[in-house]
Protein backbone atom coordinates (compact mmCIF):
# COMPACT_ATOMS: atom_id res chain seq x y z
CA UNK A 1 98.84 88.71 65.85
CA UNK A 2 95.56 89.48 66.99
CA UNK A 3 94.21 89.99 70.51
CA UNK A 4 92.13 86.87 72.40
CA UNK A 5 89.02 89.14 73.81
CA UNK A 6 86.76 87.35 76.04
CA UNK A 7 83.35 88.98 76.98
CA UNK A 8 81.47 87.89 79.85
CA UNK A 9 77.67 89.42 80.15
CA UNK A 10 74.61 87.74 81.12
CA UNK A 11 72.34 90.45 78.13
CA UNK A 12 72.44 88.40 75.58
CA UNK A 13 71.17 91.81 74.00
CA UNK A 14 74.29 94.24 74.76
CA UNK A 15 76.45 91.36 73.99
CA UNK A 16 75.30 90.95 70.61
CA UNK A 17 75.66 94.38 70.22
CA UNK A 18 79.01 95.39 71.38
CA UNK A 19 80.14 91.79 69.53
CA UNK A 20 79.02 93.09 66.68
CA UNK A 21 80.29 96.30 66.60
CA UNK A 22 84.22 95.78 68.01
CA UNK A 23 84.12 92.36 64.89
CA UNK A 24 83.37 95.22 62.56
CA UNK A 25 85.84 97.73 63.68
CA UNK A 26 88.30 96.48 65.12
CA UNK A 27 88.60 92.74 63.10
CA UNK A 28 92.17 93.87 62.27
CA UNK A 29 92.98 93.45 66.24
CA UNK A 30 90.52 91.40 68.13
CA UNK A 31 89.59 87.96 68.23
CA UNK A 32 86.48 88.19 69.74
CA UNK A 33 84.83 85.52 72.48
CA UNK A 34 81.50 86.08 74.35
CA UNK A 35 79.82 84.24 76.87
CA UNK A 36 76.71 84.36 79.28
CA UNK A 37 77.53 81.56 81.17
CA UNK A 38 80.81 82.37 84.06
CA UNK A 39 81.30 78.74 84.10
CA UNK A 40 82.11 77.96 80.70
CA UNK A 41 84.01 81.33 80.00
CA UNK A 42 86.56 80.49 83.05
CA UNK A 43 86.47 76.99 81.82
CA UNK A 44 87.80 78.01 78.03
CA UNK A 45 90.41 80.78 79.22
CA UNK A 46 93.22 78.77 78.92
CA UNK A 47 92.35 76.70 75.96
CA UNK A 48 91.55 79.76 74.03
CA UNK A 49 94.23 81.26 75.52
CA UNK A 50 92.59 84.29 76.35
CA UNK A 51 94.75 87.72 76.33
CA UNK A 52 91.81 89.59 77.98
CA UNK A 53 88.71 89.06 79.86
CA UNK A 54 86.06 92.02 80.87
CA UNK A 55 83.27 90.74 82.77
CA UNK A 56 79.72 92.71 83.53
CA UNK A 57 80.01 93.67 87.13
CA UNK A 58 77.19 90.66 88.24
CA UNK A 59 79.62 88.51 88.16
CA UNK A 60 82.45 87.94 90.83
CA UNK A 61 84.94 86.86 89.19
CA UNK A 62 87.92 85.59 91.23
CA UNK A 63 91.16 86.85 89.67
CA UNK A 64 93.12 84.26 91.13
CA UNK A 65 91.54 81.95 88.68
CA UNK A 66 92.68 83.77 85.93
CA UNK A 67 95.41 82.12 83.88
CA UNK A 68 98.88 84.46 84.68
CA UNK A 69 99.18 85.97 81.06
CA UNK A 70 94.97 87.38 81.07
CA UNK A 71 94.18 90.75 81.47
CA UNK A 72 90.93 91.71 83.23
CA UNK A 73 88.61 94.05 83.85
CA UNK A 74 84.80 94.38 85.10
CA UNK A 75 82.20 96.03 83.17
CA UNK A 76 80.23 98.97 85.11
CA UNK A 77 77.38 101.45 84.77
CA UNK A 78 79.25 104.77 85.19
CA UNK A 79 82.24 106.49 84.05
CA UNK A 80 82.62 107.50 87.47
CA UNK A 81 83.27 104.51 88.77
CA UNK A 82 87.27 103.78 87.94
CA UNK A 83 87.49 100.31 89.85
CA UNK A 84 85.41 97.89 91.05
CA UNK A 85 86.13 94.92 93.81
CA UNK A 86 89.86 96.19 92.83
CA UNK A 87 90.00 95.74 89.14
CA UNK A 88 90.32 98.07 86.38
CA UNK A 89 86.66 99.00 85.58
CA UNK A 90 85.14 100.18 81.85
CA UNK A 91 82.15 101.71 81.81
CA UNK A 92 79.94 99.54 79.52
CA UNK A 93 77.25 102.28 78.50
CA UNK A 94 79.83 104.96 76.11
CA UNK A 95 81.06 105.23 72.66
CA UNK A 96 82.37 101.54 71.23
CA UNK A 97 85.59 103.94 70.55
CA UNK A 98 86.34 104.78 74.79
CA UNK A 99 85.60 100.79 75.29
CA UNK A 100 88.11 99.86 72.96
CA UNK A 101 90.54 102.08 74.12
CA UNK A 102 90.36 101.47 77.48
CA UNK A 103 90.53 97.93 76.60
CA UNK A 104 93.79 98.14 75.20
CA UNK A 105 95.29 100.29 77.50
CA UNK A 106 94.50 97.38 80.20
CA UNK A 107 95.50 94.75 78.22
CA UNK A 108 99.11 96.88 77.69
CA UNK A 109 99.63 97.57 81.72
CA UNK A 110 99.71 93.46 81.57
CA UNK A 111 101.97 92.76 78.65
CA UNK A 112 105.91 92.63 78.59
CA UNK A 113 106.24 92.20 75.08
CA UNK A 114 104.41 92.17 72.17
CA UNK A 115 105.26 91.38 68.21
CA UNK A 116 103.69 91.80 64.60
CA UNK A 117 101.04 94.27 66.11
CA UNK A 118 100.18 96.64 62.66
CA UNK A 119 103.90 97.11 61.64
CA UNK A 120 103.37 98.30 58.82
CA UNK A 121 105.73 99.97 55.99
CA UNK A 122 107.14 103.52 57.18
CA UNK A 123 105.22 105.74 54.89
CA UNK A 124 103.81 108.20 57.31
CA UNK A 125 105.52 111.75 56.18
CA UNK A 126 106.28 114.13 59.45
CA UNK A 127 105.88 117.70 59.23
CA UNK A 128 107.13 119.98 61.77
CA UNK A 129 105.67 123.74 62.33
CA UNK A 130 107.20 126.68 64.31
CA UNK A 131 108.66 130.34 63.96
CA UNK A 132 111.53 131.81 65.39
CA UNK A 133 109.18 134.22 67.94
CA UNK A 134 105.69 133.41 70.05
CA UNK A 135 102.64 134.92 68.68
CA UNK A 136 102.52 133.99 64.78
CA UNK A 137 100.34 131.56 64.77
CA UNK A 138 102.10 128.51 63.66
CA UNK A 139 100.19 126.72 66.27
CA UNK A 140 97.04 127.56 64.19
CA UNK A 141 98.59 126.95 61.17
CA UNK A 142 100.02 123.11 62.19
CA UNK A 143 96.18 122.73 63.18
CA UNK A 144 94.95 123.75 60.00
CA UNK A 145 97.38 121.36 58.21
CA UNK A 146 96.39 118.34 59.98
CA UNK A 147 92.86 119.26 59.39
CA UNK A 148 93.38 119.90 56.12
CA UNK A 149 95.24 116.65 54.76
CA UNK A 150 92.13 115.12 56.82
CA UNK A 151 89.80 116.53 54.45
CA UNK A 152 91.84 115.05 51.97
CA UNK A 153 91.34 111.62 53.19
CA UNK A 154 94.36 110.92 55.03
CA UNK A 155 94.87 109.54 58.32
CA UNK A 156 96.57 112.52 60.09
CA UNK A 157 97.96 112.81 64.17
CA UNK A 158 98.05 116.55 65.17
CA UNK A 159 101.12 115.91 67.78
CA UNK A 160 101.91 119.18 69.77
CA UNK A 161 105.50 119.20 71.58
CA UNK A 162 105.40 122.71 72.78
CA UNK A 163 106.27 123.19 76.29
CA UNK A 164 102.77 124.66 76.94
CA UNK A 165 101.12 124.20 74.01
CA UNK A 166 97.24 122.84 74.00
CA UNK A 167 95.96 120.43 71.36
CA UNK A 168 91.87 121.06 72.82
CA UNK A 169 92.48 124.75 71.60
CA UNK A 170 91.68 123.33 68.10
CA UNK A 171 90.52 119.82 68.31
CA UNK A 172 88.48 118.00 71.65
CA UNK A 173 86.90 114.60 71.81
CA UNK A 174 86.35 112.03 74.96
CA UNK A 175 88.31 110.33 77.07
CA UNK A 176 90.38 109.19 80.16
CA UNK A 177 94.13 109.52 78.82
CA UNK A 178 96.25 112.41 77.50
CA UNK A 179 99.96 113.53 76.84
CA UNK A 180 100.89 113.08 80.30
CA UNK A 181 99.73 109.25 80.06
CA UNK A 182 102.08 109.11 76.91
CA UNK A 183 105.44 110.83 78.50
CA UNK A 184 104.82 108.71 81.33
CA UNK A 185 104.35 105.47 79.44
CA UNK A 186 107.17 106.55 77.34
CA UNK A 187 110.21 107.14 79.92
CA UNK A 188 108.86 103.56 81.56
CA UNK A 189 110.63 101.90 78.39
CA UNK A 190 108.37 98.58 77.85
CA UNK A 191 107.78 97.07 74.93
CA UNK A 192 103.88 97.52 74.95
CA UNK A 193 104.76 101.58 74.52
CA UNK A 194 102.61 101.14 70.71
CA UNK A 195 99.61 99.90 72.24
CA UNK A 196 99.84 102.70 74.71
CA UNK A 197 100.11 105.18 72.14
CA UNK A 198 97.04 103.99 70.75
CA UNK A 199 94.91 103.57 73.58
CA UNK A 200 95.02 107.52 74.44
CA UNK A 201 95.28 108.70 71.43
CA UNK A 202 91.83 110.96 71.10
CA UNK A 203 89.99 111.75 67.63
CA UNK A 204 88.27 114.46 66.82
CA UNK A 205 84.76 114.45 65.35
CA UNK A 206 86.22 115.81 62.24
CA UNK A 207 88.73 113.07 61.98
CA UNK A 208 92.11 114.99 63.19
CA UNK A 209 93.70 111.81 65.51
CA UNK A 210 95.78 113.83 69.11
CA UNK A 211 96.67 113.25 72.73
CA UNK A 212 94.78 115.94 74.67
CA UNK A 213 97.29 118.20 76.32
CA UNK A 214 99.13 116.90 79.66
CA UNK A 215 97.87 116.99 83.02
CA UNK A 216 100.86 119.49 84.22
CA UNK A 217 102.43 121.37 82.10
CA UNK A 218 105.80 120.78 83.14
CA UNK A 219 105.18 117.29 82.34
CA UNK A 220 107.01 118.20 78.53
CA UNK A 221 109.37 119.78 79.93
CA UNK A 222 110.66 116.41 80.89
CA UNK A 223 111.13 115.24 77.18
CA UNK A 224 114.23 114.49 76.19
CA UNK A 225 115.55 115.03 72.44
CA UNK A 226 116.16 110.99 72.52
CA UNK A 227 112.76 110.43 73.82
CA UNK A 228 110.78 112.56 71.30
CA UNK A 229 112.75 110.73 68.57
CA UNK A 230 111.12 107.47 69.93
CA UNK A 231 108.27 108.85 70.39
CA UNK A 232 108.14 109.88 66.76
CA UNK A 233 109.42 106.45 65.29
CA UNK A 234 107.03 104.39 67.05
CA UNK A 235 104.63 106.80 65.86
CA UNK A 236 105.56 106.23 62.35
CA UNK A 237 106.43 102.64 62.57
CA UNK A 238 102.56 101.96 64.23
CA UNK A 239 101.39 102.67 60.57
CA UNK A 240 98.14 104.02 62.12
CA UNK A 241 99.03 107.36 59.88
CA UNK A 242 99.47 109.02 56.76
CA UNK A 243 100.48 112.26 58.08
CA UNK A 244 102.13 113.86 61.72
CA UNK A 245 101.78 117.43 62.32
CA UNK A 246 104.45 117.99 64.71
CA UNK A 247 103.47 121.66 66.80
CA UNK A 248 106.79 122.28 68.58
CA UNK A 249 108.90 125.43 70.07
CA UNK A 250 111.58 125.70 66.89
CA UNK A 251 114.96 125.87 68.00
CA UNK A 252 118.23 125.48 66.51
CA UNK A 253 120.24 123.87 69.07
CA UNK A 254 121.98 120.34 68.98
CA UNK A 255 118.46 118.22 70.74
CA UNK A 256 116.01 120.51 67.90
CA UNK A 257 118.12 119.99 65.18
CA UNK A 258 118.86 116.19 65.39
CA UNK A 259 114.71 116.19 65.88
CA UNK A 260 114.40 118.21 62.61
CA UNK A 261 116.45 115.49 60.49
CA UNK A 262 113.85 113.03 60.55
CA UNK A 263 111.59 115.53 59.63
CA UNK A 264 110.13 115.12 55.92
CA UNK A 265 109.32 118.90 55.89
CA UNK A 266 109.60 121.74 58.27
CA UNK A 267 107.12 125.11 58.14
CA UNK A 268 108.61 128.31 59.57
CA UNK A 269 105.60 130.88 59.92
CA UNK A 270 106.15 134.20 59.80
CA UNK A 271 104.09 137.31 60.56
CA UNK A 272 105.25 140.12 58.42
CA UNK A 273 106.28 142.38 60.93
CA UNK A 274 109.34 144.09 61.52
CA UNK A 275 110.31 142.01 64.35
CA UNK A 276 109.34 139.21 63.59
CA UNK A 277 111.27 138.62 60.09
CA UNK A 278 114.16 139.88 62.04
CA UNK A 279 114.16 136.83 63.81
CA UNK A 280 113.27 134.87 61.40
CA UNK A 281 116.25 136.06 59.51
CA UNK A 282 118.71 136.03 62.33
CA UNK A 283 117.16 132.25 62.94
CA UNK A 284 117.87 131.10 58.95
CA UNK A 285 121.40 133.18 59.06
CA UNK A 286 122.21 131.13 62.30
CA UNK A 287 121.02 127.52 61.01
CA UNK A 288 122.82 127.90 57.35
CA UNK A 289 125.78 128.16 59.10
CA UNK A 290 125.35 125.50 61.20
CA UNK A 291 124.54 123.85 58.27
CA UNK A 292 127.63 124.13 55.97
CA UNK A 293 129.42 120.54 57.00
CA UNK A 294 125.75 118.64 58.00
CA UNK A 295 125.69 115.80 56.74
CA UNK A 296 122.07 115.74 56.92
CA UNK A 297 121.10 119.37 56.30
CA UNK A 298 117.68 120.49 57.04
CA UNK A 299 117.60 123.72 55.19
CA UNK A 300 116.35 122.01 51.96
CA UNK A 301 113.44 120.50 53.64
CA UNK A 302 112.10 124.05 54.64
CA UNK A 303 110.01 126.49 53.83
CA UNK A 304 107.75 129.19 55.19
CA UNK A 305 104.87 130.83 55.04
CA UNK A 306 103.36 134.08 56.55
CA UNK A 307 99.96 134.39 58.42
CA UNK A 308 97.95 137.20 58.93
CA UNK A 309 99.70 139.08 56.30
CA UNK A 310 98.62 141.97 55.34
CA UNK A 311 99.57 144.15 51.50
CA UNK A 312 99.37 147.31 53.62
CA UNK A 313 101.10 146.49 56.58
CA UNK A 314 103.10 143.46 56.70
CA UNK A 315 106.17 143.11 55.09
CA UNK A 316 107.69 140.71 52.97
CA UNK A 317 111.00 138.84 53.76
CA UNK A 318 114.10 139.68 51.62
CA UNK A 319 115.96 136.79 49.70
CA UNK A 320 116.38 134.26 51.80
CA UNK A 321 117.49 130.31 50.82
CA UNK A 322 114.10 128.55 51.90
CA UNK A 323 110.96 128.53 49.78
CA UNK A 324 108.52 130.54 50.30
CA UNK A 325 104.92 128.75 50.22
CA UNK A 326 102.96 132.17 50.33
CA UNK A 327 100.80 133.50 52.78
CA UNK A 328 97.09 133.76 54.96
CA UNK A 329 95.65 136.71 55.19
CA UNK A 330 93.88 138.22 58.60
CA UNK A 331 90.43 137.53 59.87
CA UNK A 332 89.46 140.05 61.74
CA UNK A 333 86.63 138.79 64.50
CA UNK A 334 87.03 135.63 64.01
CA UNK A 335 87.42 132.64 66.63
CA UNK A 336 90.30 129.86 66.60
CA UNK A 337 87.72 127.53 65.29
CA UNK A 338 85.84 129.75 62.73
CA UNK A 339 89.86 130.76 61.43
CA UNK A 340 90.68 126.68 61.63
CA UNK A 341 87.97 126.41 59.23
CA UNK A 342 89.15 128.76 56.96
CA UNK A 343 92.80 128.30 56.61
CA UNK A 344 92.50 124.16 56.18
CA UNK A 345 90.84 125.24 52.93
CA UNK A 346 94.08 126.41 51.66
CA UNK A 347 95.69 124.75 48.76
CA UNK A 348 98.89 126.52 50.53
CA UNK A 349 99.44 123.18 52.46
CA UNK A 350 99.71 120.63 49.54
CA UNK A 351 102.83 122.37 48.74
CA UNK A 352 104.45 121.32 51.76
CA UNK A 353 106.12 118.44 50.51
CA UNK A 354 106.32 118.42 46.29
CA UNK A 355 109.99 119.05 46.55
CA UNK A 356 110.51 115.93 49.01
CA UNK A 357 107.57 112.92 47.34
């Protein structure tokens, strides 16, 4: 089912334009309608049955006139400007990309319900990263995973669930809408949460798809285990993906672990030190016994990897039942984004999943 979009502007020139680009992008979810004439667009909302109208601010367009079931919005010159005569306003002079999205997001405030939107076949393949201490990097190395199956032509969502974690650490790109907009939308319950998801999802320019990180930080805190398994299914079932790179605080108890089972693989990072494989140890030593009458163990879909390892000071982990995908050695003086670069090079990251395809 594809969206009714009506477009009222009296430029026959930006009209054209934007026409032309949202029938080549977005074909998949628009059916477009244009007009330059107020008459004859309020005259054919109901027999085009119109899901949407956005109107160029020179018009006033009386809402009231509006069949029930349209969704409006006026077109205006500035970003600054987030309403106009009390509607939802869209600036008309950004990226076709912002337009869209903001689009949608107005169009899923109106909704109730909504069927057949891009459900697609549940082949997206979730990948979960975390260590059992702070400061090994697996934030840096979920980055460089989504980044890299990017480069490899896949649609990939960098998702981070950490309490205080921060997706524009690694990847930034415009917009009006981040996690906060998503949790929110999310514990509301409404059927239109997919087109949500979509319309603040960001991209950046290198093609890694994420929701800039929320507004307060206590905001994820709020996230219940139920609620990120939603999150995650919708997620999956939108089809929009080939890949999630799920950036979360590992944890073994009961809300983690029933996350973890939908989980294709999971990535345990590791620095080499002496404290930090003792936790890692004490972490796997604590899980396989959880583990012994799972029905659905996780252990098998593990493995881990070390960062910043070093022949001369780092040191390996002894025997332990997970795989072990190898390891990233240090870059000294180097930024987040110049070791990003680096690391999504890695062949280390195909790996990830041969046991599981």
């Amino acid at each position: 089912m594809k969206i009714r979009l009506a477009i009222l502007d009296a430029d026959q020139e930006y009209l054209n334009r934007i026409v032309t680009v949202f029938g080549t992008r977005y074909s998949e979810k628009f059916e477009l309608y244009s007009f330059t004439d107020q008459e004859l667009c309020m005259s054919s909302l109901k027999s085009a049955k119109i899901d949407i109208l956005v109107a160029d601010s020179v018009f006033d367009v009386s809402t009231l006139a509006l069949p029930s079931n349209c969704s409006f919005a006026y077109f205006v010159n500035s970003t600054e400007i987030e309403s106009y005569r009390g509607e939802a306003a869209i600036c008309k002079f950004q990226k076709a990309d912002l337009i869209y999205k903001m689009i949608l997001s107005i169009y899923a405030e109106k909704i109730q319900g909504i069927t057949g939107l891009k459900m697609k076949d549940d082949r997206c393949k979730l990948i979960a990263f975390g260590a059992a201490g702070g400061g090994s990097g697996a934030s840096t190395m979920a980055a460089a995973c989504a980044l890299h199956y990017t480069r490899n032509r896949k649609r990939v969502l960098y998702l981070n669930l950490e309490r205080f974690g921060a997706s524009d650490v690694f990847f930034s790109a415009g917009g009006q809408f981040d996690m906060s907009d998503v949790i929110f939308a999310l514990k509301e319950q409404k059927a239109n949460f997919p087109l949500k998801l979509e319309s603040c999802v960001r991209q950046d320019p290198r093609g890694v798809y994420f929701y800039a990180r929320p507004k307060v930080a206590l905001d994820m805190m709020e996230l219940s285990a139920e609620e990120i398994n939603h999150l995650l299914s919708e997620l999956k079932l939108g089809g929009s993906y080939d890949y999630i790179i799920v950036d979360t605080d590992f944890n073994i108890d009961r809300d983690h672990i029933d996350i973890y089972r939908g989980m294709h693989g999971i990535v345990i990072v590791a620095d080499g030190t002496e404290i930090g494989n003792q936790k890692t140890l004490s972490m796997l030593q604590a899980l396989a016994m959880k583990e012994e009458n799972a029905e659905v163990p996780i252990m098998k879909r593990m493995s881990y990897l070390y960062n910043q390892f070093s022949n001369k000071s780092s040191l390996a982990l002894p025997s332990v039942e997970i795989r072990n995908l190898g390891g990233i050695p240090r870059y000294e003086h180097a930024t987040t984004q110049q070791i990003l670069e680096q690391v999504a090079e890695k062949a280390i990251f195909d790996e990830i999943l041969t046991e599981a395809v």
